[in-house]
N, C-alpha and C. Protein backbone atom coordinates (compact mmCIF):
# COMPACT_ATOMS: atom_id res chain seq x y z
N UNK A 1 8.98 -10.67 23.82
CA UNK A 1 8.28 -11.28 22.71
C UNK A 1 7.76 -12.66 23.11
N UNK A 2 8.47 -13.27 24.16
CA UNK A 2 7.98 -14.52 24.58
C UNK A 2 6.96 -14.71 25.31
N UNK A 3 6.59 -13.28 26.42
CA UNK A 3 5.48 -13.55 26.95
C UNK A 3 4.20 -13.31 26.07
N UNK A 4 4.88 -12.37 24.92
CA UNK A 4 3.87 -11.61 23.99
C UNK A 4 3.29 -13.17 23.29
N UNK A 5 4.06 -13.91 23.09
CA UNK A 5 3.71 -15.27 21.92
C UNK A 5 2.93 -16.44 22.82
N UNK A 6 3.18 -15.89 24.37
CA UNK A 6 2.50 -17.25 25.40
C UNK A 6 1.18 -16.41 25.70
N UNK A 7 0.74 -15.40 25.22
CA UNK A 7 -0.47 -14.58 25.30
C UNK A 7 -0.77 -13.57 26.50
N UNK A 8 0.67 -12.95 26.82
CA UNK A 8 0.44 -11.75 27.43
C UNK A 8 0.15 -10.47 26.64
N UNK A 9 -0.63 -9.74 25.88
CA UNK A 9 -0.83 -8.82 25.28
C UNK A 9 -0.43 -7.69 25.67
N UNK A 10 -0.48 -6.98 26.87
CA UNK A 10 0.20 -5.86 27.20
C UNK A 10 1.90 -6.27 26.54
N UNK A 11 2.59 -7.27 26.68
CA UNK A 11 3.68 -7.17 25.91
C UNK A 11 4.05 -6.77 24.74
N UNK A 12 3.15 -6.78 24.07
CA UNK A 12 2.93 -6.50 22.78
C UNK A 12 2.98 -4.69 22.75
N UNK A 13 2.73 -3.46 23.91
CA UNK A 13 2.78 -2.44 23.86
C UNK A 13 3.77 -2.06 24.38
N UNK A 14 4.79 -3.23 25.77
CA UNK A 14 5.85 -2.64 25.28
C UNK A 14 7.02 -2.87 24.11
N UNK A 15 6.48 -3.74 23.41
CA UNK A 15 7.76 -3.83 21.98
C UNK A 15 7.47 -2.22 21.51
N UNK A 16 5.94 -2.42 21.68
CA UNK A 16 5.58 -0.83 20.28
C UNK A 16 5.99 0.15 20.99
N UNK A 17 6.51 0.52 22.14
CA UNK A 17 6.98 1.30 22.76
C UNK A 17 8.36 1.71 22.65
N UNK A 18 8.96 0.46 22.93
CA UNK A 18 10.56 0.40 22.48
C UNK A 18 10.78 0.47 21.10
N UNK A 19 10.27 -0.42 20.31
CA UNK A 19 11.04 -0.17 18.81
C UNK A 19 10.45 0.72 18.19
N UNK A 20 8.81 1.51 18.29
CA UNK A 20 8.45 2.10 17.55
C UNK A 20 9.50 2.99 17.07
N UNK A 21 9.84 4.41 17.95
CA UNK A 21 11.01 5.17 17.04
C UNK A 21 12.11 4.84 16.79
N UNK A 22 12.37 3.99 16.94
CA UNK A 22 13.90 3.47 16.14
C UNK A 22 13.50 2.53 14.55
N UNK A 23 12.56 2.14 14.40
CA UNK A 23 12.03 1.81 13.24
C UNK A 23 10.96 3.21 12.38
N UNK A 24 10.60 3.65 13.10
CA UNK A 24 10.22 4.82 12.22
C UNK A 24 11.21 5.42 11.78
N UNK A 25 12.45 5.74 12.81
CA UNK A 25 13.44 6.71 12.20
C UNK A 25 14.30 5.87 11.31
N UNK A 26 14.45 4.44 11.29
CA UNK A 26 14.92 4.08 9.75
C UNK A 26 14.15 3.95 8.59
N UNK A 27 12.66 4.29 8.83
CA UNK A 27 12.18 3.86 7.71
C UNK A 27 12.04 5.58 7.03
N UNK A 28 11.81 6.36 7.96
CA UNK A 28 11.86 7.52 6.87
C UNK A 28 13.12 7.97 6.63
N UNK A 29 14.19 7.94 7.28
CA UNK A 29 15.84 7.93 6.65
C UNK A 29 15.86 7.32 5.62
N UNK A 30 15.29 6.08 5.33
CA UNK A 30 15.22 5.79 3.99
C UNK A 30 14.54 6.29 2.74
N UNK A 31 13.04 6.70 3.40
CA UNK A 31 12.02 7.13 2.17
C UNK A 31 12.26 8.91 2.01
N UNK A 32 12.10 9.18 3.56
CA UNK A 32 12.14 10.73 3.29
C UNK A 32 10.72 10.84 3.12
N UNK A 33 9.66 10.10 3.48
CA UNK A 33 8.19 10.06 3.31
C UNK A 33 7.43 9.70 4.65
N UNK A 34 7.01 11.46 5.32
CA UNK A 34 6.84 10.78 6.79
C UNK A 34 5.07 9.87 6.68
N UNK A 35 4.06 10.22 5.57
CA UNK A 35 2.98 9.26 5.67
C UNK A 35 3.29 7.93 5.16
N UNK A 36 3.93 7.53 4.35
CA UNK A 36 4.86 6.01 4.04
C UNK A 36 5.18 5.05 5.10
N UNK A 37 6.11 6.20 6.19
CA UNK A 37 6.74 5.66 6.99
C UNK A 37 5.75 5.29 8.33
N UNK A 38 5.05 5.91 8.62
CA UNK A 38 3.84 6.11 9.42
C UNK A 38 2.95 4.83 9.19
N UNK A 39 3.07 4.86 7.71
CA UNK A 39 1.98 3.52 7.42
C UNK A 39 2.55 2.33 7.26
N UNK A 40 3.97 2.38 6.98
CA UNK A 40 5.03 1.10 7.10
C UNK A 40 5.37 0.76 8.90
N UNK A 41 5.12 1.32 9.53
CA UNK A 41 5.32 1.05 11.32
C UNK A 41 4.21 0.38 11.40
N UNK A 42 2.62 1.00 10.94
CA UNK A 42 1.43 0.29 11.81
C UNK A 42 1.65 -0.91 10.78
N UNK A 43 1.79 -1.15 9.56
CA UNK A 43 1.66 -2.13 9.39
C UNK A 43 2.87 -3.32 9.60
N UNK A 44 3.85 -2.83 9.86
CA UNK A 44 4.96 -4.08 10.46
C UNK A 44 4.37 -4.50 11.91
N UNK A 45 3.66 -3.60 12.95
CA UNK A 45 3.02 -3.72 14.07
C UNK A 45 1.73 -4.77 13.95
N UNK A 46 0.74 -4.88 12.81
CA UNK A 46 -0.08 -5.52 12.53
C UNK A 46 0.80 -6.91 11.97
N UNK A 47 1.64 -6.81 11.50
CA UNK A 47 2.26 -8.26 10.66
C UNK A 47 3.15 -9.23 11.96
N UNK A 48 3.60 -8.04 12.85
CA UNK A 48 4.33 -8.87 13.99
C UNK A 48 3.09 -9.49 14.90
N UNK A 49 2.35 -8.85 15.00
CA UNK A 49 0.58 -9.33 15.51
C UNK A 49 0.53 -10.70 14.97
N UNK A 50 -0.06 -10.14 13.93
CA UNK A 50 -0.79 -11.44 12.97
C UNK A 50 0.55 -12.80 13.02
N UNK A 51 1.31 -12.60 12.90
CA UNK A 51 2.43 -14.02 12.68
C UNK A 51 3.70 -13.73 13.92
N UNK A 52 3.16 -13.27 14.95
CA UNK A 52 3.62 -13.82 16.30
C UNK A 52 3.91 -15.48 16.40
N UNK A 53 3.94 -15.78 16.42
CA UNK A 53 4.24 -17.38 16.92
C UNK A 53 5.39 -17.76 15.24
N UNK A 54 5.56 -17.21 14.45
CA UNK A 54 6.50 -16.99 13.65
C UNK A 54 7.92 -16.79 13.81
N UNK A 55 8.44 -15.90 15.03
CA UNK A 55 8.89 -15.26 15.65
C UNK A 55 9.93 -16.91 15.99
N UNK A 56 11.07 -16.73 16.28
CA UNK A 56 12.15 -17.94 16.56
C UNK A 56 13.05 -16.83 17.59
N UNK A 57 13.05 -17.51 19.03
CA UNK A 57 14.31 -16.37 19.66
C UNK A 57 15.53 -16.80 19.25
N UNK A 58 15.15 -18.11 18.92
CA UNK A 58 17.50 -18.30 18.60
C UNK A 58 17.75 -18.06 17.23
N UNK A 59 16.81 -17.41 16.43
CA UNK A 59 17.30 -16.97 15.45
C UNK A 59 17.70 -15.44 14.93
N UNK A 60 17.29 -15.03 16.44
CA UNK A 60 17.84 -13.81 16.41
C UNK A 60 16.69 -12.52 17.34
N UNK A 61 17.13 -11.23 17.50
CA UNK A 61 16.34 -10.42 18.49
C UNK A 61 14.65 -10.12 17.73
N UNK A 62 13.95 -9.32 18.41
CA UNK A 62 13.21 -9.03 18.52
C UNK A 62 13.02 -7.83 17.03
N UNK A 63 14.06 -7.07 17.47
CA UNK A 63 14.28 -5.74 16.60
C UNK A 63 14.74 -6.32 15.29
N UNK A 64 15.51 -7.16 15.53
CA UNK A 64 15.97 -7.65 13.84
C UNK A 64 14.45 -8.24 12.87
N UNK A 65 14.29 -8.92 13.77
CA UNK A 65 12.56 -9.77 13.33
C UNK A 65 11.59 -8.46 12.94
N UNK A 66 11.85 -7.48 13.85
CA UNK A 66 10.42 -6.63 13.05
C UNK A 66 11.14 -5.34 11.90
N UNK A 67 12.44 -5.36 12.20
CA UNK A 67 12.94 -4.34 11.19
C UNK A 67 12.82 -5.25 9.77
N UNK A 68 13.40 -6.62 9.85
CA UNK A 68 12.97 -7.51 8.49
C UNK A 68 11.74 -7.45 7.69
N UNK A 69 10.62 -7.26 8.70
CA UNK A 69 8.98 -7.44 8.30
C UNK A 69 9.01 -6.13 7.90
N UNK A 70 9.47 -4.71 8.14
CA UNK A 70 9.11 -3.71 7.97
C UNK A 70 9.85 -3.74 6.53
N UNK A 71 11.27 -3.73 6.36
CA UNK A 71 12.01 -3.60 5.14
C UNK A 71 11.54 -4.35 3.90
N UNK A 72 11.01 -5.81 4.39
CA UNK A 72 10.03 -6.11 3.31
C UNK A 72 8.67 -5.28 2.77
N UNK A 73 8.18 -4.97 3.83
CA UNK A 73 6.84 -4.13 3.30
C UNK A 73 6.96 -2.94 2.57
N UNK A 74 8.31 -2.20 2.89
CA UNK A 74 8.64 -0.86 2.72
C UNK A 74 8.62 -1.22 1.23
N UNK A 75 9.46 -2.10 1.16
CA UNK A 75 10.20 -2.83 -0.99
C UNK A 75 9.22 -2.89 -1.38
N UNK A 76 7.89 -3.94 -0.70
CA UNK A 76 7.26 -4.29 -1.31
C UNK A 76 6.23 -2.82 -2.00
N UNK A 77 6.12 -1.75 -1.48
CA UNK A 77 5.30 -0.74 -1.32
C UNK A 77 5.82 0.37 -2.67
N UNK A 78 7.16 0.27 -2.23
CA UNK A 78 7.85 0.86 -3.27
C UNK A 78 7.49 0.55 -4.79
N UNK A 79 7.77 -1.02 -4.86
CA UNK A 79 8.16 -1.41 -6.43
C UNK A 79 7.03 -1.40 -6.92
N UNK A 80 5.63 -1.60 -5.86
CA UNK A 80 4.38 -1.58 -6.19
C UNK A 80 4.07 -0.09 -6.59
N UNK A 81 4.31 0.66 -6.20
CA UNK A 81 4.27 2.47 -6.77
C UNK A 81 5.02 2.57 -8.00
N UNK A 82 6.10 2.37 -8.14
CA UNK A 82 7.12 2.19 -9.15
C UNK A 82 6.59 1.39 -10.45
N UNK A 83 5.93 0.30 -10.06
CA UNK A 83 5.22 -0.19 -11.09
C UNK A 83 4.22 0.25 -11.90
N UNK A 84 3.44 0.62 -11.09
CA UNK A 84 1.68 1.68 -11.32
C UNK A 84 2.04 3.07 -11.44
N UNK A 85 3.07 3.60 -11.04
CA UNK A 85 3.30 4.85 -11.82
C UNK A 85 4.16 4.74 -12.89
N UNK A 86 4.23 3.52 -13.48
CA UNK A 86 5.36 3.81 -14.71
C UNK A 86 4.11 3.32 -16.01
N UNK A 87 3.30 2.93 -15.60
CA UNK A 87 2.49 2.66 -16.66
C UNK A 87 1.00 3.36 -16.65
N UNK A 88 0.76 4.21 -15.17
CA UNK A 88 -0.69 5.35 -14.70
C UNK A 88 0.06 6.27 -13.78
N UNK A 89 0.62 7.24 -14.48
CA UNK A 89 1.27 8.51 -13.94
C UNK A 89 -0.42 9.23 -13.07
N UNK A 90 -1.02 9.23 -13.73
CA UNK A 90 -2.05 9.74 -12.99
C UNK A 90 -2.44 9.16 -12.22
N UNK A 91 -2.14 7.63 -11.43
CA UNK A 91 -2.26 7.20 -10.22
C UNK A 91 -1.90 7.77 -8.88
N UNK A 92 -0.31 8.63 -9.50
CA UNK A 92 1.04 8.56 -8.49
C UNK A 92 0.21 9.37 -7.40
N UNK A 93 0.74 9.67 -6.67
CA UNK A 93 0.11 10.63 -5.70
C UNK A 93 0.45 11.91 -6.39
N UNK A 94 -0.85 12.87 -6.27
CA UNK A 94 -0.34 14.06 -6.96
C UNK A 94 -0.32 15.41 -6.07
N UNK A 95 0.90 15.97 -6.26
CA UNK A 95 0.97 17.08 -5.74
C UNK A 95 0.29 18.18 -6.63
N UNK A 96 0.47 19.46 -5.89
CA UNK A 96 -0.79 20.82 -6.55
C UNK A 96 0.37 20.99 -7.85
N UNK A 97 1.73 21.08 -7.75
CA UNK A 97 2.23 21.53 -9.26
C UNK A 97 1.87 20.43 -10.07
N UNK A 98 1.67 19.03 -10.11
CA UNK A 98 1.91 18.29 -11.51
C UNK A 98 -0.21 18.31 -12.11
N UNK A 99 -1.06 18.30 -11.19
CA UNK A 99 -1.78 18.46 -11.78
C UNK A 99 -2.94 19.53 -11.62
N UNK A 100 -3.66 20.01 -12.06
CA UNK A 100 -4.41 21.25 -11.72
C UNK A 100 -6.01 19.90 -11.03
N UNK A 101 -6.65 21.22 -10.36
CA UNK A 101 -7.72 21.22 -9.82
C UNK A 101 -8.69 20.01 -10.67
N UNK A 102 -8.59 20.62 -11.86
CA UNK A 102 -9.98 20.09 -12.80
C UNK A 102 -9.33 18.83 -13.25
N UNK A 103 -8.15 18.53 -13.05
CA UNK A 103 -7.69 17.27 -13.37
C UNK A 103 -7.98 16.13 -12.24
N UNK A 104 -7.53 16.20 -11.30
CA UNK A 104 -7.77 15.65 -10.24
C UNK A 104 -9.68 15.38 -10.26
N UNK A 105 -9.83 16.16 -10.89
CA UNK A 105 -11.92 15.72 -10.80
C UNK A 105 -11.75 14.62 -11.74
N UNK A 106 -11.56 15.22 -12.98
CA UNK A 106 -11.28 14.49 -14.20
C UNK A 106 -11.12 12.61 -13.81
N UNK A 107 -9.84 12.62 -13.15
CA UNK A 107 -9.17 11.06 -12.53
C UNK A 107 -10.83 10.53 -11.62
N UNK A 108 -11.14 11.44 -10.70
CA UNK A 108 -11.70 10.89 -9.89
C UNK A 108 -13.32 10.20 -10.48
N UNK A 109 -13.45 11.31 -11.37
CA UNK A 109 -14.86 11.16 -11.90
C UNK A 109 -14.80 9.69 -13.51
N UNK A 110 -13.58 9.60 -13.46
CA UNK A 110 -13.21 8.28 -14.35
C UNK A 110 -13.41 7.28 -13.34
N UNK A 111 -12.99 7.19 -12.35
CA UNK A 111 -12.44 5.63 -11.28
C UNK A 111 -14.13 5.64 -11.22
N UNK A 112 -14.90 6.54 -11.04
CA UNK A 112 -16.37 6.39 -10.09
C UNK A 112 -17.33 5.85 -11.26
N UNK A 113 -17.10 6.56 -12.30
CA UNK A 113 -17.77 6.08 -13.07
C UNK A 113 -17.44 4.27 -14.33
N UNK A 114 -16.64 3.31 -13.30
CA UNK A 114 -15.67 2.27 -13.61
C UNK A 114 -17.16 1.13 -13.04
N UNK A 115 -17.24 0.38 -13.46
CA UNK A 115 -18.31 -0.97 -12.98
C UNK A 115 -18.00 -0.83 -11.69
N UNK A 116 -18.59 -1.41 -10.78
CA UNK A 116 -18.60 -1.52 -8.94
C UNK A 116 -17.03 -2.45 -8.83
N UNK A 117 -17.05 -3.76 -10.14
CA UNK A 117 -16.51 -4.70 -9.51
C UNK A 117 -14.69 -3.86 -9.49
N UNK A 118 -14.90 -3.82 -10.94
CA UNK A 118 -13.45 -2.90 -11.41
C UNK A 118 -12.88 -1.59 -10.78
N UNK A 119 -14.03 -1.24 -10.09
CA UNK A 119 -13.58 0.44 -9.30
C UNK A 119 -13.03 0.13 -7.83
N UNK A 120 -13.83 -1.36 -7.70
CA UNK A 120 -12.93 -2.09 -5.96
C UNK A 120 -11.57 -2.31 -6.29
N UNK A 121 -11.36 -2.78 -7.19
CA UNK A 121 -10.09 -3.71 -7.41
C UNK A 121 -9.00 -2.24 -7.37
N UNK A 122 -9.14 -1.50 -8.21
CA UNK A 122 -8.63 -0.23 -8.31
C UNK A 122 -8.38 0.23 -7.10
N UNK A 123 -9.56 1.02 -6.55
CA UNK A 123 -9.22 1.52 -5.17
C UNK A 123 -8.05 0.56 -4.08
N UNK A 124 -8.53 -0.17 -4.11
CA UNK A 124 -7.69 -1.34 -2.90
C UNK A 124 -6.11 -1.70 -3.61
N UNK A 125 -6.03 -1.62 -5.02
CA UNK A 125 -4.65 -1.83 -4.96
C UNK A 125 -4.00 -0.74 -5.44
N UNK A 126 -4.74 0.93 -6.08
CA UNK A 126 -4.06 1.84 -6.43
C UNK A 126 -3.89 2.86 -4.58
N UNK A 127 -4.67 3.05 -4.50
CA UNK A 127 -5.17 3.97 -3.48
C UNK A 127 -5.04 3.68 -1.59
N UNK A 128 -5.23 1.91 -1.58
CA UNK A 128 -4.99 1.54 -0.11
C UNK A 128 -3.60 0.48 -0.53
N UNK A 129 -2.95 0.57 -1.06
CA UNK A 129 -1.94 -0.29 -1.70
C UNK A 129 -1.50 -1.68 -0.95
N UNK A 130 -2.66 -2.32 -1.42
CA UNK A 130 -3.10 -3.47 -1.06
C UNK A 130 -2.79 -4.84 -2.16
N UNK A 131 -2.30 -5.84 -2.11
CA UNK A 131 -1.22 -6.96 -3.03
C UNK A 131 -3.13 -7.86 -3.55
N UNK A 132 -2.32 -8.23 -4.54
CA UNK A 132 -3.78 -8.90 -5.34
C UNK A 132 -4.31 -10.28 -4.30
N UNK A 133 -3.47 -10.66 -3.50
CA UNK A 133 -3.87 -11.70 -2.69
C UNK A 133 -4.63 -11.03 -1.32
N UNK A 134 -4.53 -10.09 -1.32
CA UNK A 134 -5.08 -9.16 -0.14
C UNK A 134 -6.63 -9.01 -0.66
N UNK A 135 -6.44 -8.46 -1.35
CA UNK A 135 -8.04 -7.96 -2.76
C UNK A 135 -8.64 -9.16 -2.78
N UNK A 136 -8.27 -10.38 -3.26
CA UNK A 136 -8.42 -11.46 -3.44
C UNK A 136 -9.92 -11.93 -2.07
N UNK A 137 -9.05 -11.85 -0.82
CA UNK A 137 -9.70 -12.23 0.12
C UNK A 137 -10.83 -11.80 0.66
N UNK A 138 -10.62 -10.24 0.44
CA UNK A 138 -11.38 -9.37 0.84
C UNK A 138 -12.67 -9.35 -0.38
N UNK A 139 -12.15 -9.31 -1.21
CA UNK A 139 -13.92 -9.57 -2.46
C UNK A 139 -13.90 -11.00 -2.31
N UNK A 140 -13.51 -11.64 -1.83
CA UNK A 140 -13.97 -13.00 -1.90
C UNK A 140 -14.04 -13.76 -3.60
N UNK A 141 -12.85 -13.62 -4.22
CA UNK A 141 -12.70 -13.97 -5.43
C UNK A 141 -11.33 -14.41 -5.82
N UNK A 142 -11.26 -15.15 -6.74
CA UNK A 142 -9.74 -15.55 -6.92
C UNK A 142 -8.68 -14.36 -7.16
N UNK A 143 -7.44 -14.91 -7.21
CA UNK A 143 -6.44 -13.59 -7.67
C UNK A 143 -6.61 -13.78 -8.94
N UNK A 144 -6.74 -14.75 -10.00
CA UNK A 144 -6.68 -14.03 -11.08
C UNK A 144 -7.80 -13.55 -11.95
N UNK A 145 -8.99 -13.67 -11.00
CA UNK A 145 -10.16 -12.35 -11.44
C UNK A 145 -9.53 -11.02 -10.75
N UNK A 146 -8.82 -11.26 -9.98
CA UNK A 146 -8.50 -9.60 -9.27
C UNK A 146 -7.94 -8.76 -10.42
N UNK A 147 -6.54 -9.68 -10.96
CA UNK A 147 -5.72 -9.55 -11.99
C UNK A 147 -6.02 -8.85 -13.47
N UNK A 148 -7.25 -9.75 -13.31
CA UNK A 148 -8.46 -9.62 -14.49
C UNK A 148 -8.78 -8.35 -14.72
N UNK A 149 -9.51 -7.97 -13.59
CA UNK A 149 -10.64 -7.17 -13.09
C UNK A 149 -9.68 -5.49 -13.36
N UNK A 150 -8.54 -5.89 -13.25
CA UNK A 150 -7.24 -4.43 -12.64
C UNK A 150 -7.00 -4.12 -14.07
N UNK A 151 -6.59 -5.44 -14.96
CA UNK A 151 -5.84 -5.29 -16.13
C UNK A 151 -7.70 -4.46 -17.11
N UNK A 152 -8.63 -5.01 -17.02
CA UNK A 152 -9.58 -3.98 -18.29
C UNK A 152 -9.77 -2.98 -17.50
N UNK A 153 -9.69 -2.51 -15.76
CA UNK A 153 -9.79 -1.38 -15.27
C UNK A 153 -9.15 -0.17 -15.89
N UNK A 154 -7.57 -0.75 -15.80
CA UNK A 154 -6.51 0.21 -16.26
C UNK A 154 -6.68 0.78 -17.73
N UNK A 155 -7.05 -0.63 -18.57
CA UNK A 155 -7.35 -0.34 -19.79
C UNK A 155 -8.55 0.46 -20.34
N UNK A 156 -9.51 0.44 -19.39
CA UNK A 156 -10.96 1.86 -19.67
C UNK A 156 -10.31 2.98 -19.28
N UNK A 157 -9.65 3.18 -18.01
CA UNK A 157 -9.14 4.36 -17.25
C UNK A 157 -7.80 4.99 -18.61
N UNK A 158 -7.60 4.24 -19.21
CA UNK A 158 -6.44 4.90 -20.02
C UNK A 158 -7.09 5.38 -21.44
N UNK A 159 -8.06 4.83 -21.49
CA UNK A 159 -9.12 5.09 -22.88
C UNK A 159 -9.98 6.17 -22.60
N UNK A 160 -9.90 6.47 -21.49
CA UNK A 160 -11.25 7.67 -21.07
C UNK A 160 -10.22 8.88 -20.88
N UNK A 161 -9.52 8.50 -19.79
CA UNK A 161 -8.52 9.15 -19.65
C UNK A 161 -7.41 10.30 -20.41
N UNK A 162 -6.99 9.27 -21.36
CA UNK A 162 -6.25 10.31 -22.53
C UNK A 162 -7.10 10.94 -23.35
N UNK A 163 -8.04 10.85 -23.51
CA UNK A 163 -8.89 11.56 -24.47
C UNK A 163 -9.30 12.87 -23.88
N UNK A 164 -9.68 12.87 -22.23
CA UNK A 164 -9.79 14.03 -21.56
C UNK A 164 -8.50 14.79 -21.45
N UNK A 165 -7.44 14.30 -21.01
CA UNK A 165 -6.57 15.02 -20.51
C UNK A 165 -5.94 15.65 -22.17
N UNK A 166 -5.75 15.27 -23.04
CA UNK A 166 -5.47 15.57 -24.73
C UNK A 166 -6.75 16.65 -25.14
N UNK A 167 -8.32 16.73 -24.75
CA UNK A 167 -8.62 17.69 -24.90
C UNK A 167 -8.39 18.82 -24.19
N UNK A 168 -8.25 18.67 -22.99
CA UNK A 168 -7.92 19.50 -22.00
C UNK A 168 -6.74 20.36 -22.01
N UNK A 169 -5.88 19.90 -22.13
CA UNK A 169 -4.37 20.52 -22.86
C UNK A 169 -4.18 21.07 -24.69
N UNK A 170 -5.19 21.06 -24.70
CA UNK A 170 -5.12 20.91 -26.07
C UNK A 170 -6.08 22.42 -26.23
N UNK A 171 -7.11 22.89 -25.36
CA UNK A 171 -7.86 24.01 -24.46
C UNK A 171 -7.18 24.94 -24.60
């Protein structure tokens, strides 16, 4: 990690070499979710990147430092699902039993038909599960237009929404 932080870059492939499966195999022992876990590795790999020089050796190894960055992201990923599916079940990821064919159009043909600004904000924090300070940067707007922008999103998507899925069941 030290030559990796004095700007040898090939070092950097062998960390991902060494820790990759020993951090994949704790992160899906935990989730039981091998695309989760898949996407919690590249991105602890991108976060040990980006805040390299972060990194302290006397405060401990290499593996502890990136299993920390990963276990945060993993929580953070979680409570963020946990959150948005407790208040847009039709966000969650859906498997073929919970919703039929014409539903899944239904969701999709709501998000598309959402203003440009409100259908970004959506996508990037339902779909690429991305933190409002992430969104933030990337539209080039404060977080609490992101905030904004998410909270009347959710609120059209739940107004369009139940009215289809209540006629539809109701069929």
């Amino acid at each position: 990690m030290i030559a990796y932080q004095k700007g040898d870059d090939e070092a950097l492939g062998s960390i991902y070499t060494l820790l990759k499966p020993a951090l994949y195999s704790f992160i899906y022992r935990y989730t039981r979710d091998q695309q989760l876990s898949i996407d919690i590795v590249q991105d602890s790999f991108v976060m040990l990147q980006r805040y390299k020089h972060h990194y302290q050796p006397g405060k401990g190894k290499v593996k502890s430092y990136l299993f920390q960055i990963a276990y945060r992201l993993l929580i953070d990923k979680l409570n963020r699902r946990k959150k948005w599916q407790s208040f847009m079940p039709f966000l969650a990821p859906i498997t073929k039993e919970e919703f039929h064919h014409t539903d899944r159009l239904t969701i999709r043909e709501a998000i598309s038909n959402l203003p440009d600004k409100q259908r970004a904000v959506i996508l990037l924090f339902y779909y690429h599960d991305m933190k409002h300070e992430e969104i933030a940067e990337i539209l080039n707007i404060p977080k609490g237009t992101v905030k904004s922008r998410l909270h009347t999103a959710i609120q059209s998507l739940k107004v369009e929404l139940e009215g289809d899925f209540n006629e539809s069941r109701s069929l």
